[in-house]
N, C-alpha and C. Protein backbone atom coordinates (compact mmCIF):
# COMPACT_ATOMS: atom_id res chain seq x y z
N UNK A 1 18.14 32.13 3.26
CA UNK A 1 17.58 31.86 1.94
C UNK A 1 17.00 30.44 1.90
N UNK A 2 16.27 30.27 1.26
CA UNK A 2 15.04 28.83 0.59
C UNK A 2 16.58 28.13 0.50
N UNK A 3 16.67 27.03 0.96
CA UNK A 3 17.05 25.66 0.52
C UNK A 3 16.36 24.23 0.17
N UNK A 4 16.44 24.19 -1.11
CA UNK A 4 15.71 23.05 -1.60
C UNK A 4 15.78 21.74 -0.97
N UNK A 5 17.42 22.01 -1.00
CA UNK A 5 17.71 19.91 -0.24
C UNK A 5 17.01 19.83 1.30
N UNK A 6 16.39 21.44 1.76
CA UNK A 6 15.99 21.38 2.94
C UNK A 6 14.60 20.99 3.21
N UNK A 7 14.35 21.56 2.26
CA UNK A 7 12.15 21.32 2.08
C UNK A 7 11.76 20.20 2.58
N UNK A 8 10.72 20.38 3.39
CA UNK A 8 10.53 18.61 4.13
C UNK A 8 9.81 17.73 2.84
N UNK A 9 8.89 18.79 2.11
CA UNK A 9 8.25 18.52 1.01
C UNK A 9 9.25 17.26 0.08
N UNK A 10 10.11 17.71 -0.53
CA UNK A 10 11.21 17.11 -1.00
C UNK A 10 11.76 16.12 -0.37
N UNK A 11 12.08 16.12 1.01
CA UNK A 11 12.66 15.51 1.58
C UNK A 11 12.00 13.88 1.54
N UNK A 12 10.33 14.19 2.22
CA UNK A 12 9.92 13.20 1.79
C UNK A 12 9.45 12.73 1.04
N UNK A 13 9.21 13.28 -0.30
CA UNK A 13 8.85 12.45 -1.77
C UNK A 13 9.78 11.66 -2.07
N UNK A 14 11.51 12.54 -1.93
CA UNK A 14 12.46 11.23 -2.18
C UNK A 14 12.36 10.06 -1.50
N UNK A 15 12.46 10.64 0.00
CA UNK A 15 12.48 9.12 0.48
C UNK A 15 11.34 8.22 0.40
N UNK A 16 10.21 8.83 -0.25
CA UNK A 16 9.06 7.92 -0.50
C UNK A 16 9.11 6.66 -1.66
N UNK A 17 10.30 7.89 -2.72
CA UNK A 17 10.36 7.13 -3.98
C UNK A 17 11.62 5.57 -3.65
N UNK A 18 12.53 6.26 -2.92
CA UNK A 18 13.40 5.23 -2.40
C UNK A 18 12.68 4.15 -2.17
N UNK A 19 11.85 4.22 -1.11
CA UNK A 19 11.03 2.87 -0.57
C UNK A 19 10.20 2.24 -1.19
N UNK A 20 9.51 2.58 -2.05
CA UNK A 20 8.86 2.48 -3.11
C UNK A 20 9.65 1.59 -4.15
N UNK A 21 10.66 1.90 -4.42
CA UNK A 21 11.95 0.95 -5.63
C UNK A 21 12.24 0.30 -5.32
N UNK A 22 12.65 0.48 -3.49
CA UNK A 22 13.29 -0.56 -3.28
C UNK A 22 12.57 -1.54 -2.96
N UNK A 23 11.19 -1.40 -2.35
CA UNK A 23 10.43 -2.28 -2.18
C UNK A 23 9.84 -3.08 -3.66
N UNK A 24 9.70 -2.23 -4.51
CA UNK A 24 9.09 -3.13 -5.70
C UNK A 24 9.91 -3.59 -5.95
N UNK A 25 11.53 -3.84 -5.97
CA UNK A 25 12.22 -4.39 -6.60
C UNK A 25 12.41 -5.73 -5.93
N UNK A 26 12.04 -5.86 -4.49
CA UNK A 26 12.08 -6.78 -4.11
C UNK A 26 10.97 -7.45 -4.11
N UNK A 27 9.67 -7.12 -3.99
CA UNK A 27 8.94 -8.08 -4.40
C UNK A 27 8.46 -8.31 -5.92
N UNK A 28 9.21 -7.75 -6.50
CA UNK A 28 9.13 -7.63 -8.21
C UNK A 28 9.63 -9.30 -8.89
N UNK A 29 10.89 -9.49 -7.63
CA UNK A 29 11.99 -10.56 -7.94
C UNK A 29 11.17 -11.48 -7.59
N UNK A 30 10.25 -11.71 -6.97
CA UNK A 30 9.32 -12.70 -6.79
C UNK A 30 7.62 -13.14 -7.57
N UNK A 31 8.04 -12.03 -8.26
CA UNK A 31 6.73 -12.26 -9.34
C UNK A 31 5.40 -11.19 -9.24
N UNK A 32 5.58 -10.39 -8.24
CA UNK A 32 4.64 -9.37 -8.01
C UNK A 32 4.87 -7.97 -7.49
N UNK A 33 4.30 -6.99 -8.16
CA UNK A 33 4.45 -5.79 -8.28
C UNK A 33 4.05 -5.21 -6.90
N UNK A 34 5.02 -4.12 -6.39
CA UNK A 34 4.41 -3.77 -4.74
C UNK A 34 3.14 -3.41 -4.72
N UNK A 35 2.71 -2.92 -5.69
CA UNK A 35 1.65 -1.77 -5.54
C UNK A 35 0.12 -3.14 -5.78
N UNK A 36 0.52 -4.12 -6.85
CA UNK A 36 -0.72 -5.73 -6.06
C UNK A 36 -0.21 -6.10 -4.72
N UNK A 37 0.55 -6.45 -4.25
CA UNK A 37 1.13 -6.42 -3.16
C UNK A 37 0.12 -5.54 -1.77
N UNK A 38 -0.05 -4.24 -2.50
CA UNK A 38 -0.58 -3.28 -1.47
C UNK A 38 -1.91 -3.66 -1.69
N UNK A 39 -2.47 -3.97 -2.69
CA UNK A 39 -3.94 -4.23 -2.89
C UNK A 39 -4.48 -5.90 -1.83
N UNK A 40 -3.36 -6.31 -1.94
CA UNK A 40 -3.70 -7.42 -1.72
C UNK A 40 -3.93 -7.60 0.31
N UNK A 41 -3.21 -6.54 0.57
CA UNK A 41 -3.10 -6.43 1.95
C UNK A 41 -4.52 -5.66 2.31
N UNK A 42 -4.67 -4.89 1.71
CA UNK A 42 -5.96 -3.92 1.98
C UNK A 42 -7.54 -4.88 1.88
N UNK A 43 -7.21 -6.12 0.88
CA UNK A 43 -8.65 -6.83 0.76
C UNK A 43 -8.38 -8.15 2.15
N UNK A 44 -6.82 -8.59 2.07
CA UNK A 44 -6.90 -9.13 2.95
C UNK A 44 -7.57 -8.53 4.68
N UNK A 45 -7.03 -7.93 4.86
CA UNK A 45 -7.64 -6.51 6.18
C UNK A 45 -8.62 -6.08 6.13
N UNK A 46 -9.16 -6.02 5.56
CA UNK A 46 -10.65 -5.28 5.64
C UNK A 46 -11.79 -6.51 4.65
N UNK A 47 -12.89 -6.40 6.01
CA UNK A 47 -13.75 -7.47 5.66
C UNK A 47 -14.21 -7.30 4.73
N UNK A 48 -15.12 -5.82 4.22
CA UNK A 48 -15.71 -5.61 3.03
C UNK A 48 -15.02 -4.06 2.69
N UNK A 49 -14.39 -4.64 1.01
CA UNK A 49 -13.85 -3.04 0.49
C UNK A 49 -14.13 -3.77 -0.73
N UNK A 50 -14.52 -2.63 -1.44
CA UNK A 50 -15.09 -2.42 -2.91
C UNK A 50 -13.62 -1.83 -3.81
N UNK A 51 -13.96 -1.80 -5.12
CA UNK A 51 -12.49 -1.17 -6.10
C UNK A 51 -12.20 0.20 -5.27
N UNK A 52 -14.24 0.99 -5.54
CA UNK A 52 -13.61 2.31 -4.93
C UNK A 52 -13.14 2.24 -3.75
N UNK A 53 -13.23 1.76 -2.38
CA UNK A 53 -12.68 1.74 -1.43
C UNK A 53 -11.41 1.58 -1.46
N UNK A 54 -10.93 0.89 -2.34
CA UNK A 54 -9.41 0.06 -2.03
C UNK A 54 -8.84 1.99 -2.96
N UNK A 55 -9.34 1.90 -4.07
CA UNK A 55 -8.57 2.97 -4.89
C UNK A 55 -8.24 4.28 -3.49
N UNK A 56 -9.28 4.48 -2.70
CA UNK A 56 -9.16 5.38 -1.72
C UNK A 56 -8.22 4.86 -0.93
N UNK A 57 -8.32 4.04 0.03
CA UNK A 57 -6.72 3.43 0.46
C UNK A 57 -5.77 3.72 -0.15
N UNK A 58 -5.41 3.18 -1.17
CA UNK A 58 -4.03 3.21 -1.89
C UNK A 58 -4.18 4.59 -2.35
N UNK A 59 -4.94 5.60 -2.53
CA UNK A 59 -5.09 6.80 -2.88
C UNK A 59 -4.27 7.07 -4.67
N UNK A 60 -4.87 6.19 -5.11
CA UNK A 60 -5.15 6.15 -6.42
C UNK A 60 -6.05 6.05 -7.50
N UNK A 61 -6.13 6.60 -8.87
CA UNK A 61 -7.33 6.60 -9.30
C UNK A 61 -8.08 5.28 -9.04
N UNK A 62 -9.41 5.23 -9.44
CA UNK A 62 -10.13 4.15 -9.22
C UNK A 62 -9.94 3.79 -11.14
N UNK A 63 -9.87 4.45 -12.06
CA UNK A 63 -9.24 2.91 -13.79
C UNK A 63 -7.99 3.10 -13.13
N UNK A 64 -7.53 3.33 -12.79
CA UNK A 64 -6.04 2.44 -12.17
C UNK A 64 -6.49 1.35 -11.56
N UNK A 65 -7.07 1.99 -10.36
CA UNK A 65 -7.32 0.46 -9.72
C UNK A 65 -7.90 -0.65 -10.48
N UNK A 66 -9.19 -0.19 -11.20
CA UNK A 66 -9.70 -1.54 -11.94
C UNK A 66 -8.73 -1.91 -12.70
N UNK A 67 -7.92 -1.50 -13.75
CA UNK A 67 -6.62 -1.90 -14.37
C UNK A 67 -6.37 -3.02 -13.76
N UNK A 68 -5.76 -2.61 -12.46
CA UNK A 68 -4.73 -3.70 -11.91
C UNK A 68 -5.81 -4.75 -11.56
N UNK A 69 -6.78 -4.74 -10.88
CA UNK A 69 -7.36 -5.64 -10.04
C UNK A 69 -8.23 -6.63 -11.64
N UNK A 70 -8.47 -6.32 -12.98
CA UNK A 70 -8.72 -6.77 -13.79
C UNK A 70 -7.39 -8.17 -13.78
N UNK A 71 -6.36 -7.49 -13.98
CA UNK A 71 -5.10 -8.57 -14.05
C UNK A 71 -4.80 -9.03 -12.99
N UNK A 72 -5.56 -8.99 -11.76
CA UNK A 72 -5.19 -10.07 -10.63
C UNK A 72 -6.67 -10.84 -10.40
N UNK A 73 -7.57 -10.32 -11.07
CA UNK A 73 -8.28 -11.52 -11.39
C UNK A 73 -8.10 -12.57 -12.27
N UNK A 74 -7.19 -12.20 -13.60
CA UNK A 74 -7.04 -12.92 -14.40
C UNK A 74 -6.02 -14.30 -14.29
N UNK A 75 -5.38 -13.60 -13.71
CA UNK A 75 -4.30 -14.06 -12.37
C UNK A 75 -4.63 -15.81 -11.54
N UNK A 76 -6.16 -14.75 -11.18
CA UNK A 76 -6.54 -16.07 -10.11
C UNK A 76 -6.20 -15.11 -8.88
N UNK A 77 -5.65 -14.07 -8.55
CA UNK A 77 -5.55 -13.79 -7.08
C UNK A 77 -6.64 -13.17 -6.31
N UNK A 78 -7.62 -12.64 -6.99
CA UNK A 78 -8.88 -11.79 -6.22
C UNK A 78 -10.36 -12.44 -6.95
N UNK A 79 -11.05 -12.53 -6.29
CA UNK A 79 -12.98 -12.20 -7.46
C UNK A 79 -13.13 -11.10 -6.40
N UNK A 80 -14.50 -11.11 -7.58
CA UNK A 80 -15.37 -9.90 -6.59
C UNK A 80 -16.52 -10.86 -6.65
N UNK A 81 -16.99 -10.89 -5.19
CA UNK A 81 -18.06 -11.27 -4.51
C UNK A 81 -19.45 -10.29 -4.18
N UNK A 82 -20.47 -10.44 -5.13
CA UNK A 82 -21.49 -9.55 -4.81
C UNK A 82 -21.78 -9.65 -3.48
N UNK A 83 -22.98 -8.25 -2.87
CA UNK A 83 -23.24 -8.59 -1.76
C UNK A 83 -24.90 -8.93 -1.40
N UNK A 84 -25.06 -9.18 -0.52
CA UNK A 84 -26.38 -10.05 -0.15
C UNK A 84 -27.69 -8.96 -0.22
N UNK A 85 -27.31 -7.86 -0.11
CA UNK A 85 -27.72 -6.80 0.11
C UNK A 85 -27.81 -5.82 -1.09
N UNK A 86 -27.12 -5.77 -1.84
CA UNK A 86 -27.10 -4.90 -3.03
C UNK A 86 -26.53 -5.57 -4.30
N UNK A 87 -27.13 -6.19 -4.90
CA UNK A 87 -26.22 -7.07 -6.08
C UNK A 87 -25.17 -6.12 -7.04
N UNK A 88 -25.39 -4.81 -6.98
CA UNK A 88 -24.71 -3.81 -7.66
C UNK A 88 -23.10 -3.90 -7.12
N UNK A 89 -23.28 -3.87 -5.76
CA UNK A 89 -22.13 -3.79 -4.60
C UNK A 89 -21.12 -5.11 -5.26
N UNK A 90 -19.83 -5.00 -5.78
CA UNK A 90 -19.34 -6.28 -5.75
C UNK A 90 -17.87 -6.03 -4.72
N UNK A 91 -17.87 -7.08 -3.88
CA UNK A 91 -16.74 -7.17 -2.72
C UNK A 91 -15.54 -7.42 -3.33
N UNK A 92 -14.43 -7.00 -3.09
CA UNK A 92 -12.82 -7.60 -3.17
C UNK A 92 -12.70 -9.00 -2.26
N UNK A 93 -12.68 -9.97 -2.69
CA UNK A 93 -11.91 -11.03 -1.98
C UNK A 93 -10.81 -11.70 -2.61
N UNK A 94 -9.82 -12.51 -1.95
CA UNK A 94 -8.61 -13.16 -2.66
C UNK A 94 -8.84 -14.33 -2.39
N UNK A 95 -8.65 -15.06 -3.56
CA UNK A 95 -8.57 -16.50 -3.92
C UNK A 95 -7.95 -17.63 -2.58
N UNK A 96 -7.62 -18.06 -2.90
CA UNK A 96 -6.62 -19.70 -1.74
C UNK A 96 -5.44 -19.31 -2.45
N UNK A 97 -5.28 -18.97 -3.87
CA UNK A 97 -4.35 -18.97 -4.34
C UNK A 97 -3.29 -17.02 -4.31
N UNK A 98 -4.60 -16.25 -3.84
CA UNK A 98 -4.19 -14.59 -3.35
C UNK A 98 -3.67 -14.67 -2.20
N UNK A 99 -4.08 -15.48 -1.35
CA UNK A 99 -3.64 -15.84 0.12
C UNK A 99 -2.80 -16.51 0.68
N UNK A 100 -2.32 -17.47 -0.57
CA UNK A 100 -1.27 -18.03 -0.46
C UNK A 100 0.28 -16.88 -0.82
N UNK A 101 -0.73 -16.24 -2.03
CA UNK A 101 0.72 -15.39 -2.37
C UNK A 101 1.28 -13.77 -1.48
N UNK A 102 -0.35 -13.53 -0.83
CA UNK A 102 0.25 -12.55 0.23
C UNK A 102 0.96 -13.30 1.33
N UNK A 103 0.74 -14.33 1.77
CA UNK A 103 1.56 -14.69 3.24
C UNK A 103 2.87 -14.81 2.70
N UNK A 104 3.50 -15.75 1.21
CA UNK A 104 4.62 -15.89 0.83
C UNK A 104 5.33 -14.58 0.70
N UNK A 105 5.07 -13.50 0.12
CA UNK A 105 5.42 -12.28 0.47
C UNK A 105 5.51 -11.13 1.70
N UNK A 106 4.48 -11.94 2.35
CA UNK A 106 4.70 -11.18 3.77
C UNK A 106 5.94 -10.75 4.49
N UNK A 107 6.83 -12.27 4.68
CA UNK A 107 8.13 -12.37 5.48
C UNK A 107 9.29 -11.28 4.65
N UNK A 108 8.95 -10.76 3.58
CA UNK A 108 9.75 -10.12 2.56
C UNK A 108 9.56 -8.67 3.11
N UNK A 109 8.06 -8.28 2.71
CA UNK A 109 7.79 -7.06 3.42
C UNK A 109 8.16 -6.61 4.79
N UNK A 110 8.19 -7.52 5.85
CA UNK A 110 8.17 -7.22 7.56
C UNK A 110 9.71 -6.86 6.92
N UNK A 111 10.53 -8.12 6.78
CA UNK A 111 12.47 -7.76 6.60
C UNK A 111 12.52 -6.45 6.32
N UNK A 112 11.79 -6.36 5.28
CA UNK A 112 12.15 -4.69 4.61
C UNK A 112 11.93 -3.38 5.63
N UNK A 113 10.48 -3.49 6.62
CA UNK A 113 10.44 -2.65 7.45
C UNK A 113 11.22 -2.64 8.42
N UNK A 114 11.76 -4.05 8.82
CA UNK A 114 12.83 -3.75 9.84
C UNK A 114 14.44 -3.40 9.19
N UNK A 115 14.35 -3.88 7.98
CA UNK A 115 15.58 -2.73 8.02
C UNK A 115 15.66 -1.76 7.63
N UNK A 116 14.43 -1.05 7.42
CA UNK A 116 14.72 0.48 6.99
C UNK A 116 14.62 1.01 8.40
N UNK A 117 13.44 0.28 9.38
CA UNK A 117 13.99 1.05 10.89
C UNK A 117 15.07 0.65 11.54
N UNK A 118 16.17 -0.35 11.13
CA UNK A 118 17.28 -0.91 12.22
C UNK A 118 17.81 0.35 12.95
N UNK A 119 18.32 0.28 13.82
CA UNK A 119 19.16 1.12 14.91
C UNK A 119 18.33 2.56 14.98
N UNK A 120 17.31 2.63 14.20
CA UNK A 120 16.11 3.68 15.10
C UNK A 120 15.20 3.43 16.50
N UNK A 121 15.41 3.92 17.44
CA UNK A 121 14.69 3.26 18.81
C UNK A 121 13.27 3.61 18.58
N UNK A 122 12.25 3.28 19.32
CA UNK A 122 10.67 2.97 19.07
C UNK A 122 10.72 4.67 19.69
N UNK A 123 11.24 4.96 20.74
CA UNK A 123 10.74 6.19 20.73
C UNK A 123 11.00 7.49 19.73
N UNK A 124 11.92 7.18 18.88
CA UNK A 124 12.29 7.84 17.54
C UNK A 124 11.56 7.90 16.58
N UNK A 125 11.10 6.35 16.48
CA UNK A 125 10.14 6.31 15.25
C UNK A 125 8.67 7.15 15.76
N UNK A 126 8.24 6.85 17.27
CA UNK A 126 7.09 7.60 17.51
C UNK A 126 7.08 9.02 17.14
N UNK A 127 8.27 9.70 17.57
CA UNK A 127 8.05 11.22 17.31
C UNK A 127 8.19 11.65 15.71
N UNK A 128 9.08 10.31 15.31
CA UNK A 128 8.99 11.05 13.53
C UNK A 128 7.88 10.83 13.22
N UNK A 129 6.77 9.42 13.22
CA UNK A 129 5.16 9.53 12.94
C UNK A 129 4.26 10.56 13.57
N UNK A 130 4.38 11.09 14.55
CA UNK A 130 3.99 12.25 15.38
C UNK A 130 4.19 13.56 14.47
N UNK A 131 5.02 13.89 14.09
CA UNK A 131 5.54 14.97 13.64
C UNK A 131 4.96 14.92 12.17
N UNK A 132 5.22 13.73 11.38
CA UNK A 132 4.74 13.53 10.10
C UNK A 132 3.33 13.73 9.99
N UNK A 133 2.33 13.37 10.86
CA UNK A 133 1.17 13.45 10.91
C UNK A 133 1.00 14.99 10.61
N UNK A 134 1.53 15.60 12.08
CA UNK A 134 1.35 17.26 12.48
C UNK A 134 1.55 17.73 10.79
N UNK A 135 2.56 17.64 10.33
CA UNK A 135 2.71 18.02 8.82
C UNK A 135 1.72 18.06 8.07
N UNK A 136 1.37 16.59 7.84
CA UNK A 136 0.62 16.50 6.91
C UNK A 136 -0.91 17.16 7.37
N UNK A 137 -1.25 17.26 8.58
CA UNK A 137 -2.63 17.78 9.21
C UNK A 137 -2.12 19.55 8.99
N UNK A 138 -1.09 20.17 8.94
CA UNK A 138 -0.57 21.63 8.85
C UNK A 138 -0.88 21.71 7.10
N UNK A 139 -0.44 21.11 6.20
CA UNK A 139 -0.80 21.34 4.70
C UNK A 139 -1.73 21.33 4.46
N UNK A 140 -2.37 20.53 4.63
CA UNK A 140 -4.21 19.58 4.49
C UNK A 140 -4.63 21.33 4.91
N UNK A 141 -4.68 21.76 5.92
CA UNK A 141 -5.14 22.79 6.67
C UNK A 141 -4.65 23.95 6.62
N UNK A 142 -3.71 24.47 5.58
CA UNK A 142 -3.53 25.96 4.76
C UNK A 142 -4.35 25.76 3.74
């Protein structure tokens, strides 16, 4: 018979939501929400990304995204930089003062990934990303 606590479906939304709390809660305690946090990594990394680009990354609406990225301009942590090429086009970049606050948060984030993998060996984690992929490429593809 169907067991629910078994569904991988389930399985990993919880543990998505886990990491998710626990991560905002820790960089919450420092003045910023994970999910600017995530924005802030995506403009840092990528030379040119637009709202819609980033909203596709984070795979969230794009008035969400402007939402947030409105209040981290207001902030001081991002402008948007037109481009040379299309004045319509405006770029995500982060301030001296966005860049200061992703690196201060950085050392917070890495801690957190290493201890949610502690005492998992690298070849463990490969086959669970291996497998997670296969999943998600098996749903995508019914």
């Amino acid at each position: 018979m169907f067991d629910l606590d078994d569904c991988f479906a389930l399985i990993t939304s919880r543990s998505g939501k886990v990491f998710a709390k626990k991560l905002d809660e820790q960089l919450s305690s420092h003045g910023l929400p994970r999910t600017q946090w995530i924005a802030m990594y995506y403009i840092y990394v990528s030379e040119d990304i637009t709202q819609k680009g980033l909203a596709d990354k984070m795979e969230i609406k794009e008035p969400t995204v402007a939402r947030m990225l409105q209040k981290m301009e207001y902030d001081g942590i991002l402008y948007r930089g037109g481009s040379s090429k299309d004045k319509r086009i405006k770029y995500l970049k982060l301030t001296d003062k966005g860049n200061e606050e992703f690196f201060k948060l950085l050392p917070i984030v890495e801690k957190f990934k290493d201890n949610t993998i502690l005492d998992i060996s690298d070849e463990d984690l490969d086959t669970f990303k291996k497998v997670l992929k296969k999943m998600i490429e098996n749903t995508l593809n019914s």
